[in-house]
Protein backbone atom coordinates (compact mmCIF):
# COMPACT_ATOMS: atom_id res chain seq x y z
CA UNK A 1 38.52 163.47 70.21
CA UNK A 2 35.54 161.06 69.87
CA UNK A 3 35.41 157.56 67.98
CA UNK A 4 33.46 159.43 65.49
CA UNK A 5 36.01 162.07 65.04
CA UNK A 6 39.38 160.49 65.81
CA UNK A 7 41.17 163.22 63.55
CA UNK A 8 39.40 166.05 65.95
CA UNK A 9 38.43 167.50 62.53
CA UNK A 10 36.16 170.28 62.15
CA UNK A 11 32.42 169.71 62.28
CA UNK A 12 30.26 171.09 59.91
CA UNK A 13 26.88 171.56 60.64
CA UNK A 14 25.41 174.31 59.00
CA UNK A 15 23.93 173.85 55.76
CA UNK A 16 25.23 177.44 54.62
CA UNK A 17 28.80 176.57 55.32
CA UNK A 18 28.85 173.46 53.40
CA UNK A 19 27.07 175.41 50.30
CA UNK A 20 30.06 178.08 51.17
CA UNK A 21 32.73 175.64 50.83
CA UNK A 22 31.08 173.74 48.13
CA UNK A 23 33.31 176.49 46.04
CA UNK A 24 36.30 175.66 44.18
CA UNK A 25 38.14 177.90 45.09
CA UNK A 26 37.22 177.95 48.64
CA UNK A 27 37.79 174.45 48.72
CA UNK A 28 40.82 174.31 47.56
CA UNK A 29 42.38 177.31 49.66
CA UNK A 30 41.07 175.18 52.73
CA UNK A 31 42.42 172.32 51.58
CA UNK A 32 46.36 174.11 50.82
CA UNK A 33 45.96 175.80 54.51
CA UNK A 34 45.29 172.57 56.21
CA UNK A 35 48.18 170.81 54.17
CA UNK A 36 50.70 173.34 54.38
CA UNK A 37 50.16 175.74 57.26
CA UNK A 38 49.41 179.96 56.91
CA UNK A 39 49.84 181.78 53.78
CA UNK A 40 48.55 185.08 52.53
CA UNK A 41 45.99 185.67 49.70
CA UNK A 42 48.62 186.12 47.59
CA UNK A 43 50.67 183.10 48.09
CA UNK A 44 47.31 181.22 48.22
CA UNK A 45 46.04 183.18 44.69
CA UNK A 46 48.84 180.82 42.69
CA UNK A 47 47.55 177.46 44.19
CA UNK A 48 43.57 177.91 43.79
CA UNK A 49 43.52 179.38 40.44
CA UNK A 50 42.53 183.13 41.55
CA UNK A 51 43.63 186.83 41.65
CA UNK A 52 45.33 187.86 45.28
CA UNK A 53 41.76 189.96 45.47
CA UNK A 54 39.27 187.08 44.58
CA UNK A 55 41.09 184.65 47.24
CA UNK A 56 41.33 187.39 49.83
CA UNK A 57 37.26 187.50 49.07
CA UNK A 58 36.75 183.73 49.61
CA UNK A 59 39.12 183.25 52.51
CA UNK A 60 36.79 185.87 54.42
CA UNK A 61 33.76 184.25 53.88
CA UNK A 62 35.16 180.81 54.68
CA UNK A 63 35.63 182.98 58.16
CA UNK A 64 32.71 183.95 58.48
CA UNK A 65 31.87 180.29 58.78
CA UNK A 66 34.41 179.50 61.89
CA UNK A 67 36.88 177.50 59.13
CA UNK A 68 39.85 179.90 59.27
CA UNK A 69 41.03 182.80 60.56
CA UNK A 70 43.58 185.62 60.16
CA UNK A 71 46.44 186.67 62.21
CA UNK A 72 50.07 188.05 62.58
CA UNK A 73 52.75 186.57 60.53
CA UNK A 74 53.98 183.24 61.45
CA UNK A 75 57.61 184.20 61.99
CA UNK A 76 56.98 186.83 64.31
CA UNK A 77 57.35 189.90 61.94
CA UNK A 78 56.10 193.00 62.41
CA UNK A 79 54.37 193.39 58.95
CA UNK A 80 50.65 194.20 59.79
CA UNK A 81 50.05 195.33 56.70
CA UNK A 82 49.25 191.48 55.04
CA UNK A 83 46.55 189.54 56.58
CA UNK A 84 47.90 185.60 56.50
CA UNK A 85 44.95 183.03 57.23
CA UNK A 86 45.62 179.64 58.68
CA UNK A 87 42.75 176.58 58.61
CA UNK A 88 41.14 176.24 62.32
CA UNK A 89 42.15 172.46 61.59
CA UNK A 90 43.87 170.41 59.65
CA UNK A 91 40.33 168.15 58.36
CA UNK A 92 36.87 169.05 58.33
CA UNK A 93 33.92 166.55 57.94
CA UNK A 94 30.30 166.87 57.88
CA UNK A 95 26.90 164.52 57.89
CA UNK A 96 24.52 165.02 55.29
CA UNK A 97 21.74 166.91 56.32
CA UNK A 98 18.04 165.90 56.69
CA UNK A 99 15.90 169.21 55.33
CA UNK A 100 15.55 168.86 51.39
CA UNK A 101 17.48 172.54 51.35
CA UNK A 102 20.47 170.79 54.04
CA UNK A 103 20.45 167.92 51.57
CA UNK A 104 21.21 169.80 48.32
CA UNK A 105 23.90 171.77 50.09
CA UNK A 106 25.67 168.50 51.10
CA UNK A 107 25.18 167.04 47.60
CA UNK A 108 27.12 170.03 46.28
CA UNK A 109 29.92 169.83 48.77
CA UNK A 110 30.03 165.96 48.34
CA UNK A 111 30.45 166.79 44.29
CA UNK A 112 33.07 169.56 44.50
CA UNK A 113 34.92 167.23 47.17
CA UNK A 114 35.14 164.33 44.65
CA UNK A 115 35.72 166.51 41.76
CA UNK A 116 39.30 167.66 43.09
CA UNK A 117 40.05 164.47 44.60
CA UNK A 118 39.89 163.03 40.67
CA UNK A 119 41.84 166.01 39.85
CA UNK A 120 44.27 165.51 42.65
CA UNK A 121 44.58 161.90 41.43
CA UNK A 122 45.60 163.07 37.91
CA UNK A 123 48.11 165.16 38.94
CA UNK A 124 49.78 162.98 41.10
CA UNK A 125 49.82 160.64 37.77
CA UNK A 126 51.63 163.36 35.80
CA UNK A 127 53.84 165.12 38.12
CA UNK A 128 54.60 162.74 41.11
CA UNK A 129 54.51 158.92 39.77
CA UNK A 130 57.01 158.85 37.71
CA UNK A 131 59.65 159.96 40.16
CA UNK A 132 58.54 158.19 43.27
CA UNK A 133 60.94 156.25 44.90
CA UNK A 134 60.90 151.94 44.45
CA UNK A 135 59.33 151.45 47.75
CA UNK A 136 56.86 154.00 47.13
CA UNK A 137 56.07 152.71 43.87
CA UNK A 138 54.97 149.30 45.21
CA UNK A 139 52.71 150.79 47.51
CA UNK A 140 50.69 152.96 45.40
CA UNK A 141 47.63 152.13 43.67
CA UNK A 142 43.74 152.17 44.43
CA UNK A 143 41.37 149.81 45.20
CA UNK A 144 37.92 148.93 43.86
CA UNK A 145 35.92 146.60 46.15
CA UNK A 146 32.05 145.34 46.11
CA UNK A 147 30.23 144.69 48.99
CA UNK A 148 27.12 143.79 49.90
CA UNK A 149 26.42 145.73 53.11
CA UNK A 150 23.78 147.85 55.31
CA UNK A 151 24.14 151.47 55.63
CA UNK A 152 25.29 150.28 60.05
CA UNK A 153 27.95 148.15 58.62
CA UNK A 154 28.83 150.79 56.46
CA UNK A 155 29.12 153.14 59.13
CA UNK A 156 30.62 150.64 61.19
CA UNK A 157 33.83 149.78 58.69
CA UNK A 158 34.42 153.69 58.11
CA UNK A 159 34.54 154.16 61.95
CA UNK A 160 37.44 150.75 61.87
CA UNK A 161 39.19 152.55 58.67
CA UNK A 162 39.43 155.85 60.52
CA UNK A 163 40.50 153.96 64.13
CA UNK A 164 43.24 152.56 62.18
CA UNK A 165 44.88 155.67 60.73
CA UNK A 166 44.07 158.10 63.46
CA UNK A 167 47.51 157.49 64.85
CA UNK A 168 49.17 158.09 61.41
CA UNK A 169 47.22 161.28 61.04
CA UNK A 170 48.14 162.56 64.96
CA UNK A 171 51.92 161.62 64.96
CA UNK A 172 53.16 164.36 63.20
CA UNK A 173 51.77 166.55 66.04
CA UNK A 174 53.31 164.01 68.71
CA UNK A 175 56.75 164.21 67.03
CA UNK A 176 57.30 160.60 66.52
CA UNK A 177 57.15 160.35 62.84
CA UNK A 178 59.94 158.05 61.43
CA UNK A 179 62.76 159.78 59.73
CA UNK A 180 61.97 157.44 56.57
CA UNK A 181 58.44 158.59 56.90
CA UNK A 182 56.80 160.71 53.97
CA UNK A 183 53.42 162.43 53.25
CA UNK A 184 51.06 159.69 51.59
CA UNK A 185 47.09 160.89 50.92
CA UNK A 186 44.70 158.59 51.42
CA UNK A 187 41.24 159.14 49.15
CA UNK A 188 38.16 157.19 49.60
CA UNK A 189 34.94 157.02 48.02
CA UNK A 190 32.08 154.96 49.63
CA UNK A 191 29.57 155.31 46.56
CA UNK A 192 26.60 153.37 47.47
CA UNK A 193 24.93 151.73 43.89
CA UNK A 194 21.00 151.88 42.99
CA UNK A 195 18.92 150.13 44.76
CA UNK A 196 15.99 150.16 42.76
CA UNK A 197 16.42 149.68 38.31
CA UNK A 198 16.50 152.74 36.71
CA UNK A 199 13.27 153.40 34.71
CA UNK A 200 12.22 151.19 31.61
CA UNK A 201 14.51 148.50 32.34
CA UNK A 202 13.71 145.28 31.66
């Protein structure tokens, strides 16, 4: 894993991957495999909001790209007869492209990414909030900061943010995760304002 990949995420770099994922319902069948482990179109279809045969559709073309793959059951059984597909990791991340055609394929992905974050965010506010725990309570919330900063210092406090919870992220895999320990998601948004006024502004 490198400083700019602590997590050991996958790396997308093809332009036609991120326009693939840029889906809904692609996204969010990535998103339930890297959260909860393999699962078959079917059990996926109630989660992203399509029929068993739609997801089965997506989840091969988000293998065509490298981001999952099928195999046997997880348990060991011998029932060949349902493909189950498991995320190649458990995060994915990409830069935004230079080429005008890379950079509207980002822009899509980057859109669809924060539009089920917000929804992710309002369902935690209706179905999880008002049972958490008092501990838990106190430390939910979110945060919204101004700074005045250059795109290298931006760059610079994401790499110190991700540093700082890589060993959060890994120690499930390393088996030292606190018996008190729960699973707490982490969103942020580094939205960059206008630098210039809009037009016809005083």
């Amino acid at each position: 894993m490198s400083l700019r990949n602590p997590y050991g995420d996958f790396e997308i770099i093809d332009p036609q991957a991120m326009r693939a994922l840029a889906h809904p319902v692609r996204l969010a069948a990535l998103s339930w495999l890297q959260r909860n482990g393999p699962a078959t179109a079917t059990q996926l279809s109630e989660h992203v909001g399509a029929s068993p045969s739609v997801t089965s559709w997506h989840l091969r073309h988000l293998a065509n790209f490298g981001l999952v793959v099928d195999g046997p059951p997880p348990d060991g059984g011998s029932d060949r007869r349902q493909r189950w597909w498991s995320a190649v990791s458990r995060g994915f991340r990409y830069e935004m492209p230079d080429t005008p055609e890379g950079a509207q394929a980002g822009r899509l992905l980057r859109a669809e990414m924060i539009n089920q974050s917000l929804e992710a965010v309002q369902q935690w506010l209706a179905e999880t909030e008002p049972g958490l725990e008092p501990g838990w309570s106190r430390v939910a919330g979110s945060a919204n900061t101004r700074l005045v900063i250059t795109p290298a210092e931006a760059e610079e406090i994401e790499s110190a943010i991700e540093q700082l919870l890589a060993p959060y992220v890994q120690r499930r895999d390393d088996g030292e995760t606190p018996p008190e320990a729960g699973s707490v998601r982490y969103l942020r948004m580094t939205l960059p304002e206008a630098t210039t006024p809009p037009e016809g502004s005083p």
